[in-house]
C-alpha atoms as a PDB file:
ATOM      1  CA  UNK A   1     131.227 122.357 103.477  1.00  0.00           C
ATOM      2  CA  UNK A   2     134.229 120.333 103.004  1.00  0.00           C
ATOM      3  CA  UNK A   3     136.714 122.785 104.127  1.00  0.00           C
ATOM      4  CA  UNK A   4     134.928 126.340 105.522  1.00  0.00           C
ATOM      5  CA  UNK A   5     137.101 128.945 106.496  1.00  0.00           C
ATOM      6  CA  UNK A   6     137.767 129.148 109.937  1.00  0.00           C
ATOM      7  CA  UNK A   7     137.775 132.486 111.870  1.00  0.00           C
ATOM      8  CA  UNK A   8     140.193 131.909 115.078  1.00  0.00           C
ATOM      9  CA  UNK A   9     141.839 135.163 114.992  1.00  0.00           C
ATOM     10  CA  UNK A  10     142.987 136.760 118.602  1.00  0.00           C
ATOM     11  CA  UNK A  11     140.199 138.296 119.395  1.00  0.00           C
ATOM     12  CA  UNK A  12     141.678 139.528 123.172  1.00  0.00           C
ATOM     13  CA  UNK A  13     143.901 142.172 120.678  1.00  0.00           C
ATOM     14  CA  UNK A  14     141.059 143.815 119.263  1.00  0.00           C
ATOM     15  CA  UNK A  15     140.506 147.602 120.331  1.00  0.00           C
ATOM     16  CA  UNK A  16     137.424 149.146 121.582  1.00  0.00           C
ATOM     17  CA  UNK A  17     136.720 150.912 117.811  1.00  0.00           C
ATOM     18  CA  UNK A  18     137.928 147.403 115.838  1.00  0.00           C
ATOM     19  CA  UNK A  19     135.260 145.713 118.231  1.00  0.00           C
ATOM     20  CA  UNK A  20     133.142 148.289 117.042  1.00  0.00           C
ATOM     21  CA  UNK A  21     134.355 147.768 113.409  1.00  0.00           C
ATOM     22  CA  UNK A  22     133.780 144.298 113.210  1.00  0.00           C
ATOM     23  CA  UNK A  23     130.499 144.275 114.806  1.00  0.00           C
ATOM     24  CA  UNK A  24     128.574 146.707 112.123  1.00  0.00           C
ATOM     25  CA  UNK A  25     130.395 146.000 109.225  1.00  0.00           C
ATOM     26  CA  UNK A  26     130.998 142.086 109.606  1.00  0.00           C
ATOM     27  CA  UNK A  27     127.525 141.512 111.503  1.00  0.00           C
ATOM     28  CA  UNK A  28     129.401 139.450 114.548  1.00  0.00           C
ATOM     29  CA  UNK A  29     132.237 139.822 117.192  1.00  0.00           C
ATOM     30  CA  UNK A  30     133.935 137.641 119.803  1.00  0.00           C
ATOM     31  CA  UNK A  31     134.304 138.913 123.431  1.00  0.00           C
ATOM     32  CA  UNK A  32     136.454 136.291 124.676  1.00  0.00           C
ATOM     33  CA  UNK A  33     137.218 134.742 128.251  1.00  0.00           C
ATOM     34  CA  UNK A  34     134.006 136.688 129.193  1.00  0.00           C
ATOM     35  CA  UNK A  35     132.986 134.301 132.335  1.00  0.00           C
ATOM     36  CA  UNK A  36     135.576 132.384 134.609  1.00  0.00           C
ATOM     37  CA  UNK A  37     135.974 128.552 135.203  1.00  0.00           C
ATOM     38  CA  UNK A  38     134.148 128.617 138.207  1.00  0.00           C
ATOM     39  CA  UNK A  39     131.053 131.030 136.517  1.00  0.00           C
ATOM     40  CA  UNK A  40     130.736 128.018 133.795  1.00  0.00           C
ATOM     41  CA  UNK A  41     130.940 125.468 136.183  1.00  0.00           C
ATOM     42  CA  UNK A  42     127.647 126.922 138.621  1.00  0.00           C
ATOM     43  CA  UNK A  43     126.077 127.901 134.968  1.00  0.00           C
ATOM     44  CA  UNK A  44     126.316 124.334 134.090  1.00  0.00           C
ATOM     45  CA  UNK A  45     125.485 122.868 137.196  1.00  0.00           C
ATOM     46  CA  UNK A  46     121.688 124.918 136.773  1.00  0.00           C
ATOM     47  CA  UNK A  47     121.169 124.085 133.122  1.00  0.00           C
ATOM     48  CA  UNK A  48     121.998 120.621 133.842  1.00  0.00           C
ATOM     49  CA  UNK A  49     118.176 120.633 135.636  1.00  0.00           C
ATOM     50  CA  UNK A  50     116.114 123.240 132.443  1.00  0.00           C
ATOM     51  CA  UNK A  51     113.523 120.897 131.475  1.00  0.00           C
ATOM     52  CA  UNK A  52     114.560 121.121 127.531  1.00  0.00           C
ATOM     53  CA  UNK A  53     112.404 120.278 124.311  1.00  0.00           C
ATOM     54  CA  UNK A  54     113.768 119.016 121.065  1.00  0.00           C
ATOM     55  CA  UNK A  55     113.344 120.912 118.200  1.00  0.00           C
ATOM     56  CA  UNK A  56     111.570 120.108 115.241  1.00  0.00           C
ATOM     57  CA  UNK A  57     114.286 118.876 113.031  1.00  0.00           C
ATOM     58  CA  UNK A  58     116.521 116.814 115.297  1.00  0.00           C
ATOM     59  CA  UNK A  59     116.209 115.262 119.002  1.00  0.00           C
ATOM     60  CA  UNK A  60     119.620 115.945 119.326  1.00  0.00           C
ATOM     61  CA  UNK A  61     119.148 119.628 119.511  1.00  0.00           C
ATOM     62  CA  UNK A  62     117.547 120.556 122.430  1.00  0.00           C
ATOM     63  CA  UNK A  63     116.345 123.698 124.150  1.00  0.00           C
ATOM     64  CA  UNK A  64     114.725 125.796 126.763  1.00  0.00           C
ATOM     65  CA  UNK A  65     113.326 129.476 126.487  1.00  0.00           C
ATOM     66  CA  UNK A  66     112.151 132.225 128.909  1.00  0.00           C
ATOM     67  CA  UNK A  67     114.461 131.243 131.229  1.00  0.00           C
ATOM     68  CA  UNK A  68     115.071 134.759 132.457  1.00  0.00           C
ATOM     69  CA  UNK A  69     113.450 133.955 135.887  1.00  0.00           C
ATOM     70  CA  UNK A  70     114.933 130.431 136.668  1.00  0.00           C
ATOM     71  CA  UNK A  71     117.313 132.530 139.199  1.00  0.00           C
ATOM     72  CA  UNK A  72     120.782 131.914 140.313  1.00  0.00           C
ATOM     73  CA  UNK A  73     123.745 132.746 137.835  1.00  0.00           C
ATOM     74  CA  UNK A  74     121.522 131.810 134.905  1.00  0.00           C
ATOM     75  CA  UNK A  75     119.502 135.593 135.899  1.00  0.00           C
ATOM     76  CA  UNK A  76     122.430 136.775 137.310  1.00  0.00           C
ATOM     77  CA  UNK A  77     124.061 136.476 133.779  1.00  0.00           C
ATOM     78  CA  UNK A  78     121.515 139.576 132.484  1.00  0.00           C
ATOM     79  CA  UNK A  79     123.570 141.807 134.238  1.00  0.00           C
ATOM     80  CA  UNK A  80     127.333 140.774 133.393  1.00  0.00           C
ATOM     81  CA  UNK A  81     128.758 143.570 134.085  1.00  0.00           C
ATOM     82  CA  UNK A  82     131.499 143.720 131.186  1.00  0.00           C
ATOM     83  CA  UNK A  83     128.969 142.671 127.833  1.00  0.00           C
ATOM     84  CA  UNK A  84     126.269 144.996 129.501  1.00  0.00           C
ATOM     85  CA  UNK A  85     129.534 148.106 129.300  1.00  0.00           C
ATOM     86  CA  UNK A  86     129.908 147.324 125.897  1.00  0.00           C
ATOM     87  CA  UNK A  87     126.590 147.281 124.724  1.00  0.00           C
ATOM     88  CA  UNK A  88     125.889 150.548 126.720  1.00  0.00           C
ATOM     89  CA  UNK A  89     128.823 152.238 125.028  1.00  0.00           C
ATOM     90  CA  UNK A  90     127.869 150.412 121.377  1.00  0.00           C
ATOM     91  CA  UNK A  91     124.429 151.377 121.293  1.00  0.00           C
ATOM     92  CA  UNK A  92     124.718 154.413 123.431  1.00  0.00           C
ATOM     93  CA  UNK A  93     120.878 154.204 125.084  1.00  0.00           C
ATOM     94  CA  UNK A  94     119.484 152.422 127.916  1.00  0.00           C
ATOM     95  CA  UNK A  95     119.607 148.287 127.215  1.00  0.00           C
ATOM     96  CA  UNK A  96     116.378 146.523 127.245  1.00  0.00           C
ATOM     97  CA  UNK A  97     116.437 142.442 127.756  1.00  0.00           C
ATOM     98  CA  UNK A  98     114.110 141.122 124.742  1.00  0.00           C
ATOM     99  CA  UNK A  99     114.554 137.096 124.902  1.00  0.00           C
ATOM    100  CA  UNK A 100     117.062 134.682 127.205  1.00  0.00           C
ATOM    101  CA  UNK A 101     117.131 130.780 125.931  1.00  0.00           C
ATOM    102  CA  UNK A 102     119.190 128.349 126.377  1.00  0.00           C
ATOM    103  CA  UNK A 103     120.504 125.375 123.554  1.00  0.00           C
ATOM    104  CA  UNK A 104     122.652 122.254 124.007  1.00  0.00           C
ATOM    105  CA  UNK A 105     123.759 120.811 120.894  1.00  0.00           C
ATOM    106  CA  UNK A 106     124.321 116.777 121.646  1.00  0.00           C
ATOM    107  CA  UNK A 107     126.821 114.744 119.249  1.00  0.00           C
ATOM    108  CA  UNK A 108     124.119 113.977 116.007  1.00  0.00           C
ATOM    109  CA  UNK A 109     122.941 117.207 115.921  1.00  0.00           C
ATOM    110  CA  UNK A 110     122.348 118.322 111.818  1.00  0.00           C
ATOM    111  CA  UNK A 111     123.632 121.877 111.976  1.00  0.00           C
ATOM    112  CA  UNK A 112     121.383 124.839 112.212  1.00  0.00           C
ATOM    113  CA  UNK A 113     120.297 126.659 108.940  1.00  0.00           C
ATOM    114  CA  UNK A 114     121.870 129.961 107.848  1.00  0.00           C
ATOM    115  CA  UNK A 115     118.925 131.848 108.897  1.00  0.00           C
ATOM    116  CA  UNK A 116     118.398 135.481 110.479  1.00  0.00           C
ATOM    117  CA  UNK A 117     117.098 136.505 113.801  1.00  0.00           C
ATOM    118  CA  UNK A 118     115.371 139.531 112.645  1.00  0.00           C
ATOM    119  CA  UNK A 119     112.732 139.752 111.012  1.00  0.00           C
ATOM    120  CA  UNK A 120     110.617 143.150 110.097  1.00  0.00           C
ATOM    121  CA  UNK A 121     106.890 141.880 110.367  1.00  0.00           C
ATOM    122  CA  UNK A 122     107.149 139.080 112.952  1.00  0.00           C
ATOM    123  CA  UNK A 123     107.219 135.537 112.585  1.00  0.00           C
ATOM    124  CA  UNK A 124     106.009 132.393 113.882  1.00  0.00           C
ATOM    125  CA  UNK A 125     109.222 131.595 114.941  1.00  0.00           C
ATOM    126  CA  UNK A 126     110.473 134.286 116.677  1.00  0.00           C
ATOM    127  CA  UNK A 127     107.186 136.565 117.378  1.00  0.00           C
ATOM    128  CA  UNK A 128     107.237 140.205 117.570  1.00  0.00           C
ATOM    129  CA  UNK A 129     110.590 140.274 119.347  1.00  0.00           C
ATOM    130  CA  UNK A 130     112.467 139.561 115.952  1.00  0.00           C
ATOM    131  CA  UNK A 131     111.265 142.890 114.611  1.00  0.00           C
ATOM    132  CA  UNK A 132     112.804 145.250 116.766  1.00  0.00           C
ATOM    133  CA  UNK A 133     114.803 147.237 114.526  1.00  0.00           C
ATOM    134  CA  UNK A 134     117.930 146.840 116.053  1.00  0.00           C
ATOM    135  CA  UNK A 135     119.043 143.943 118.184  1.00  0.00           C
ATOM    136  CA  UNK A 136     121.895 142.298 119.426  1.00  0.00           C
ATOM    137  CA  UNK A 137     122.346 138.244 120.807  1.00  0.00           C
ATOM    138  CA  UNK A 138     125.123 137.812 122.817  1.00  0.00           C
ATOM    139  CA  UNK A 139     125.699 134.121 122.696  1.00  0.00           C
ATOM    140  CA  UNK A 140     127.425 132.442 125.834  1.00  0.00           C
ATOM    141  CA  UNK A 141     129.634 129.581 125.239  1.00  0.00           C
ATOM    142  CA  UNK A 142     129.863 127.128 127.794  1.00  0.00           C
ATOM    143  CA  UNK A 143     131.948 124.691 126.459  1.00  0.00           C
ATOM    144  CA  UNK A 144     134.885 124.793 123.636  1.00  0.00           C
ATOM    145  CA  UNK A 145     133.666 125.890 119.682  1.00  0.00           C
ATOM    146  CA  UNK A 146     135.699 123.012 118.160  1.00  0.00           C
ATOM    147  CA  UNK A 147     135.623 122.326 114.554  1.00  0.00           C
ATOM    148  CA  UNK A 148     133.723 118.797 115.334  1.00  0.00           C
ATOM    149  CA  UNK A 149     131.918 120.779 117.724  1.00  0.00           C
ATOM    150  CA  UNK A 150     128.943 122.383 116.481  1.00  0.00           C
ATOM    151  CA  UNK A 151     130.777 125.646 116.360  1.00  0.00           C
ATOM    152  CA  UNK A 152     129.008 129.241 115.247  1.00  0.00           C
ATOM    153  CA  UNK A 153     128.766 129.613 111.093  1.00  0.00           C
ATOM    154  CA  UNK A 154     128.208 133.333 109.556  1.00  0.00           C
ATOM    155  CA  UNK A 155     127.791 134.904 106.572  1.00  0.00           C
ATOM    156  CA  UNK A 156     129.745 137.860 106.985  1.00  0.00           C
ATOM    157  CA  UNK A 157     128.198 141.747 105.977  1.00  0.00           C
ATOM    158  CA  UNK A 158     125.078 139.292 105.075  1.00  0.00           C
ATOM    159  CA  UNK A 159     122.995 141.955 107.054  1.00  0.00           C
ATOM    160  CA  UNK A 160     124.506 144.824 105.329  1.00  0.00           C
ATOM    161  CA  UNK A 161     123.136 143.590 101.869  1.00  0.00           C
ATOM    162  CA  UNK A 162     120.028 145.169  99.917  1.00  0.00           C
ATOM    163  CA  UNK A 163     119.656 141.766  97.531  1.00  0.00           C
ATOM    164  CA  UNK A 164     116.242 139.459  97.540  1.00  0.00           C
ATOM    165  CA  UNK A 165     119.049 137.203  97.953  1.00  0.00           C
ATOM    166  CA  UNK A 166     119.240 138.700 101.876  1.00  0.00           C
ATOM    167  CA  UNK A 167     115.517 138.628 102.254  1.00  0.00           C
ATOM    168  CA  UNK A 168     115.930 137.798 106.133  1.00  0.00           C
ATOM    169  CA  UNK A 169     113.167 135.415 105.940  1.00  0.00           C
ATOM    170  CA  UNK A 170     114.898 132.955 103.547  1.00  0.00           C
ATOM    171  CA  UNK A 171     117.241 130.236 105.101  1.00  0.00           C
ATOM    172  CA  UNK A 172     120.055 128.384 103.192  1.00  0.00           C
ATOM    173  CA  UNK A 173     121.597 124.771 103.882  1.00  0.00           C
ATOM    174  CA  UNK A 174     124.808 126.638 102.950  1.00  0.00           C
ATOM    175  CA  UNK A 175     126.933 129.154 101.352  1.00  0.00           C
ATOM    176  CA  UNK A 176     130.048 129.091 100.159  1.00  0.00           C
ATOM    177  CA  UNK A 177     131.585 132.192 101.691  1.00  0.00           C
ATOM    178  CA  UNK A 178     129.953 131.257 105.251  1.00  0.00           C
ATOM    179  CA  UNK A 179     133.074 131.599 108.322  1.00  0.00           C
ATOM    180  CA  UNK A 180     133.120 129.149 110.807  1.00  0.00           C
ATOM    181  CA  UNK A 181     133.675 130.378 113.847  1.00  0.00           C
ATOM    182  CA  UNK A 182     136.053 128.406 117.134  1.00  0.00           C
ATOM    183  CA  UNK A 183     136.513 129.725 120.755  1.00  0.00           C
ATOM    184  CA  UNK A 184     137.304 128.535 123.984  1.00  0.00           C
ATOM    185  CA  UNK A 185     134.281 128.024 127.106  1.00  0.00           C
ATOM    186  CA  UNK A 186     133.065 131.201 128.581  1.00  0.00           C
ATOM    187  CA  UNK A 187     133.700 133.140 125.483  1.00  0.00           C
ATOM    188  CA  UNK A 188     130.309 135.020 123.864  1.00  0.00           C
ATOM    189  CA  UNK A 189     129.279 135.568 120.082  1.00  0.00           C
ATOM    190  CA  UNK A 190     127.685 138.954 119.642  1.00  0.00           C
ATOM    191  CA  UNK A 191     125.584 138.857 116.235  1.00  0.00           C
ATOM    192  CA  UNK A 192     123.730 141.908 114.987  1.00  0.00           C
ATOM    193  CA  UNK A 193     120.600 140.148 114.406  1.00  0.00           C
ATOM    194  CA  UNK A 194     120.441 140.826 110.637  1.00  0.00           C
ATOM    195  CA  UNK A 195     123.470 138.580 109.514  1.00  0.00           C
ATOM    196  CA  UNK A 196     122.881 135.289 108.255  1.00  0.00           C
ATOM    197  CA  UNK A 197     124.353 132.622 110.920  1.00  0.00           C
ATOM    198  CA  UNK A 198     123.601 129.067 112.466  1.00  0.00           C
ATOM    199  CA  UNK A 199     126.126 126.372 113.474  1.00  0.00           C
ATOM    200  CA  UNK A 200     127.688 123.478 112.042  1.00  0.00           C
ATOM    201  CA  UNK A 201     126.871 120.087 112.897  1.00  0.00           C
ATOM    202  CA  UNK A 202     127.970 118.209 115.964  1.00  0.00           C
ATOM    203  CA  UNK A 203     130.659 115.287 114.687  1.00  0.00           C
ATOM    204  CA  UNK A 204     132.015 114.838 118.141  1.00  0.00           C
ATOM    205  CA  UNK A 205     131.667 112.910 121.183  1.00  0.00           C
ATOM    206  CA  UNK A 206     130.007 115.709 123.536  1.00  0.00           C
ATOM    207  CA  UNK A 207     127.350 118.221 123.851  1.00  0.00           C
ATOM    208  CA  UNK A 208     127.656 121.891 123.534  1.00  0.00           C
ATOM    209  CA  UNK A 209     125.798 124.363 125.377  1.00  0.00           C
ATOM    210  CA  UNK A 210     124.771 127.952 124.836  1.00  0.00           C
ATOM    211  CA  UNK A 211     123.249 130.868 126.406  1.00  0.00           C
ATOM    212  CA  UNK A 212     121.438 133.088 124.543  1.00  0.00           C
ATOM    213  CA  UNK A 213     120.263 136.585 125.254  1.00  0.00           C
ATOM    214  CA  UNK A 214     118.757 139.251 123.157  1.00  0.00           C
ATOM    215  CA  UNK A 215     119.257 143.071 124.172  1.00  0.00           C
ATOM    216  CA  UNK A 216     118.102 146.213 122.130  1.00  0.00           C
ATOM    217  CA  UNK A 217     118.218 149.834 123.111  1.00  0.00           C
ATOM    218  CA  UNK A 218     115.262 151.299 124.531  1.00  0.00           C
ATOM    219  CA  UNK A 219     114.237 153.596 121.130  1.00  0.00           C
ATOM    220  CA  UNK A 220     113.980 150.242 118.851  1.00  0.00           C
ATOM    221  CA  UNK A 221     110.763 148.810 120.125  1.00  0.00           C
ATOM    222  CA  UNK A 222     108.951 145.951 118.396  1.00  0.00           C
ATOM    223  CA  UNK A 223     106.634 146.665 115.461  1.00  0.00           C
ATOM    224  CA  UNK A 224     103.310 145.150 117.448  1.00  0.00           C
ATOM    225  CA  UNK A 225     103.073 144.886 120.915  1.00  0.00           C
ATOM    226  CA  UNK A 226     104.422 141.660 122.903  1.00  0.00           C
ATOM    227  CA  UNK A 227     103.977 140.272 126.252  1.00  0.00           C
ATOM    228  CA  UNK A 228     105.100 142.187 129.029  1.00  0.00           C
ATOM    229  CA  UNK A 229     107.183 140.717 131.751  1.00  0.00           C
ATOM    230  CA  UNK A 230     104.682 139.806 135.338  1.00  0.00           C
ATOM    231  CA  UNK A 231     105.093 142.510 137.979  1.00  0.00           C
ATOM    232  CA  UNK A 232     105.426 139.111 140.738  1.00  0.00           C
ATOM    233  CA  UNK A 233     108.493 137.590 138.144  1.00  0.00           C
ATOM    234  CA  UNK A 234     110.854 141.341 138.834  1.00  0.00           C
ATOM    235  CA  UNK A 235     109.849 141.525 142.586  1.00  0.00           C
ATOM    236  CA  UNK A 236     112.900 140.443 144.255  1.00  0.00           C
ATOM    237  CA  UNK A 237     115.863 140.734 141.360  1.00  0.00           C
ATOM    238  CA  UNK A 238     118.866 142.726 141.889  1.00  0.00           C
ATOM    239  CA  UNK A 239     118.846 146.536 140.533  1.00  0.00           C
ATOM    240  CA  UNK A 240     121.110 145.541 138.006  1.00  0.00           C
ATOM    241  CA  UNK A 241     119.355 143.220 136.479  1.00  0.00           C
ATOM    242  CA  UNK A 242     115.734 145.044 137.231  1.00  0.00           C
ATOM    243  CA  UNK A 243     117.417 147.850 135.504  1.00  0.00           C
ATOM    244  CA  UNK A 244     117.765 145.849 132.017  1.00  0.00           C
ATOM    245  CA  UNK A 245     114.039 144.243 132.367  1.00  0.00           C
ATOM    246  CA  UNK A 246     112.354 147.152 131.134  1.00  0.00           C
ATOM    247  CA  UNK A 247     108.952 147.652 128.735  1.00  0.00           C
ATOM    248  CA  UNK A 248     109.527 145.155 126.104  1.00  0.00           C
ATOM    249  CA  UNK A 249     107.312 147.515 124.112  1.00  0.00           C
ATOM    250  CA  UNK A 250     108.883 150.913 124.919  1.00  0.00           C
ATOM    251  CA  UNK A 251     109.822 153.126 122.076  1.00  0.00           C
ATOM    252  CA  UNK A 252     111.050 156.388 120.990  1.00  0.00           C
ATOM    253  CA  UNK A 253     110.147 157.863 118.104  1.00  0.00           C
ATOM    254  CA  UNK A 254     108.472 160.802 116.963  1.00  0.00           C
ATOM    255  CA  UNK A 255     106.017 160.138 114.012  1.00  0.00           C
ATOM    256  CA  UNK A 256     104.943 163.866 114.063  1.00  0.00           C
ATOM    257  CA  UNK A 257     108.425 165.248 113.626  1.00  0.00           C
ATOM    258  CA  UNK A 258     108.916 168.821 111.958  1.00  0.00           C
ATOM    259  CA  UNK A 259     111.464 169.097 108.994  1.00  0.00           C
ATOM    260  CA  UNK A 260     113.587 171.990 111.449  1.00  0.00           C
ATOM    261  CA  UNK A 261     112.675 170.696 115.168  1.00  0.00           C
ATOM    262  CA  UNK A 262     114.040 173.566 117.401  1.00  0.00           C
ATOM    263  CA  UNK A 263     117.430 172.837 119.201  1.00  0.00           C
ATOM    264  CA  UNK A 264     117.934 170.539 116.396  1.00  0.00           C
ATOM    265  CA  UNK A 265     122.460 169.059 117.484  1.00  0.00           C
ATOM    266  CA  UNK A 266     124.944 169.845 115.149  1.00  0.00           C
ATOM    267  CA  UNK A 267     127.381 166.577 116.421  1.00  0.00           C
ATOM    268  CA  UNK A 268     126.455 163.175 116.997  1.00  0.00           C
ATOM    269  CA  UNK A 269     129.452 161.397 117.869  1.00  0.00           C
ATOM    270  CA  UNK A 270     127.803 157.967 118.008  1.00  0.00           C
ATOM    271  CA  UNK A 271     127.582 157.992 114.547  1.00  0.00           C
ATOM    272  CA  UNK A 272     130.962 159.652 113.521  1.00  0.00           C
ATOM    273  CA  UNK A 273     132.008 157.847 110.261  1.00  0.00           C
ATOM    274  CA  UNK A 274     135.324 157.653 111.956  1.00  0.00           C
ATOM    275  CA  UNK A 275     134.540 155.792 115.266  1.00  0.00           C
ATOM    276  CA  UNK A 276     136.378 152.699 113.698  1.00  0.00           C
ATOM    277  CA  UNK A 277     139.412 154.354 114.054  1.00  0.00           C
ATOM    278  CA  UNK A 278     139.167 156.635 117.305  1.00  0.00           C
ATOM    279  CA  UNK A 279     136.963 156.509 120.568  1.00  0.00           C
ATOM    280  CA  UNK A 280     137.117 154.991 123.771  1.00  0.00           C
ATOM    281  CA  UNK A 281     136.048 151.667 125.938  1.00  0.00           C
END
């Protein structure tokens, strides 16, 4: 794209219901100035020693996954205390931790594909995990989204769309309606994880890094089971962060359900059609 939109609104003046807003209708939201100087500097300091693997397109994009357990503020990051509020209040159901990687793009690095993270049946890719029916991936910026910068590319409402054209196992090289994304370090991209996103390539002289982690709420289990985290890996974590490493193949559903269940509610304010406009943090 020779000259992409760029999305570098203030995202600090955004209420609790615009947050909300631009979340489920747009398909991605910035919570910005989410971890301090000092946070990104000890965060740094540990992924400077993740033994990383290039992917399969470029050396220059490299990354580690399962890093859930490495310890330190890497596993203390589960818990953040103000993304884990949100997501309690967004989803409204006890959080469950699905996936936690970690990606540094160096200068060289191609761009990553518009591409989605969920996907119904599975796929090589991204396993079982990708087909929980609803996910969120809070993405933690470590350094500055510059334009030169391999900064975050979206297709907004892309995941609200009933086209083959949103088939969410296609990828494109581009589109022209795709928002680029900037921030500052220690802001986070939340992405629902049926919008079409990626990033652009890295033009400038440094690497960026990113933390990744994937949370659903407890009802929206995978479609086949997938590996459950070792009893010796959760001995020893702090409740908080315990708390979020749940079943990754717990659900709640009820495939025997009666057409008038007794006690059936007669409100459900989570899904008010005007919680864009009212509601609280």
């Amino acid at each position: 794209m020779d000259s992409p939109q760029i999305d570098h609104r203030d995202w600090s003046a955004l209420t609790y219901p615009q947050q909300v807003q631009q979340l489920e209708a747009e398909g991605y939201l910035v919570l910005p100035d989410l971890l301090t100087a000092d946070e990104i500097a000890l965060l740094k300091t540990e992924t400077a020693s993740l033994e990383t693997t290039a992917v399969d397109y470029s050396e220059h994009q490299r990354t580690a996954g399962n890093i859930q357990f490495s310890g330190g503020a890497i596993t203390d990051l589960i818990a953040h205390t103000p993304t884990i509020r949100f997501l309690e209040s967004l989803l409204g159901d006890q959080l469950v931790m699905m996936t936690y990687a970690y990606a540094r793009s160096e200068p060289g690095h191609p761009g990553i594909s518009l591409h989605t993270d969920g996907q119904p049946y599975g796929s090589t890719i991204f396993g079982y995990e990708g087909s929980c029916p609803v996910l969120i991936r809070v993405l933690y910026y470590l350094d500055d989204l510059t334009p030169e910068v391999s900064p975050f590319r979206v297709v907004p409402r892309s995941h609200l769309c009933l086209h083959a054209d949103a088939n969410p196992y296609l990828r494109y090289e581009s589109h022209p309606d795709e928002i680029m994304v900037t921030l500052t370090a220690g802001s986070a991209v939340l992405i629902h994880h049926g919008v079409f996103h990626g990033n652009f390539p890295n033009v400038g002289a440094r690497s960026r890094e990113m933390l990744a982690i994937a949370y659903r709420p407890a009802w929206a289990g995978p479609v086949a089971d997938v590996h459950e985290w070792e009893p010796d890996d959760l001995d020893g974590l702090a409740p908080e962060i315990r708390a979020l490493l749940g079943s990754r193949n717990q659900r709640r559903a009820d495939l025997d359900g009666k057409n008038k269940p007794a006690n059936m509610p007669r409100e459900a304010p989570g899904m008010d059609p005007n919680r864009w406009s009212s509601g609280s943090s």
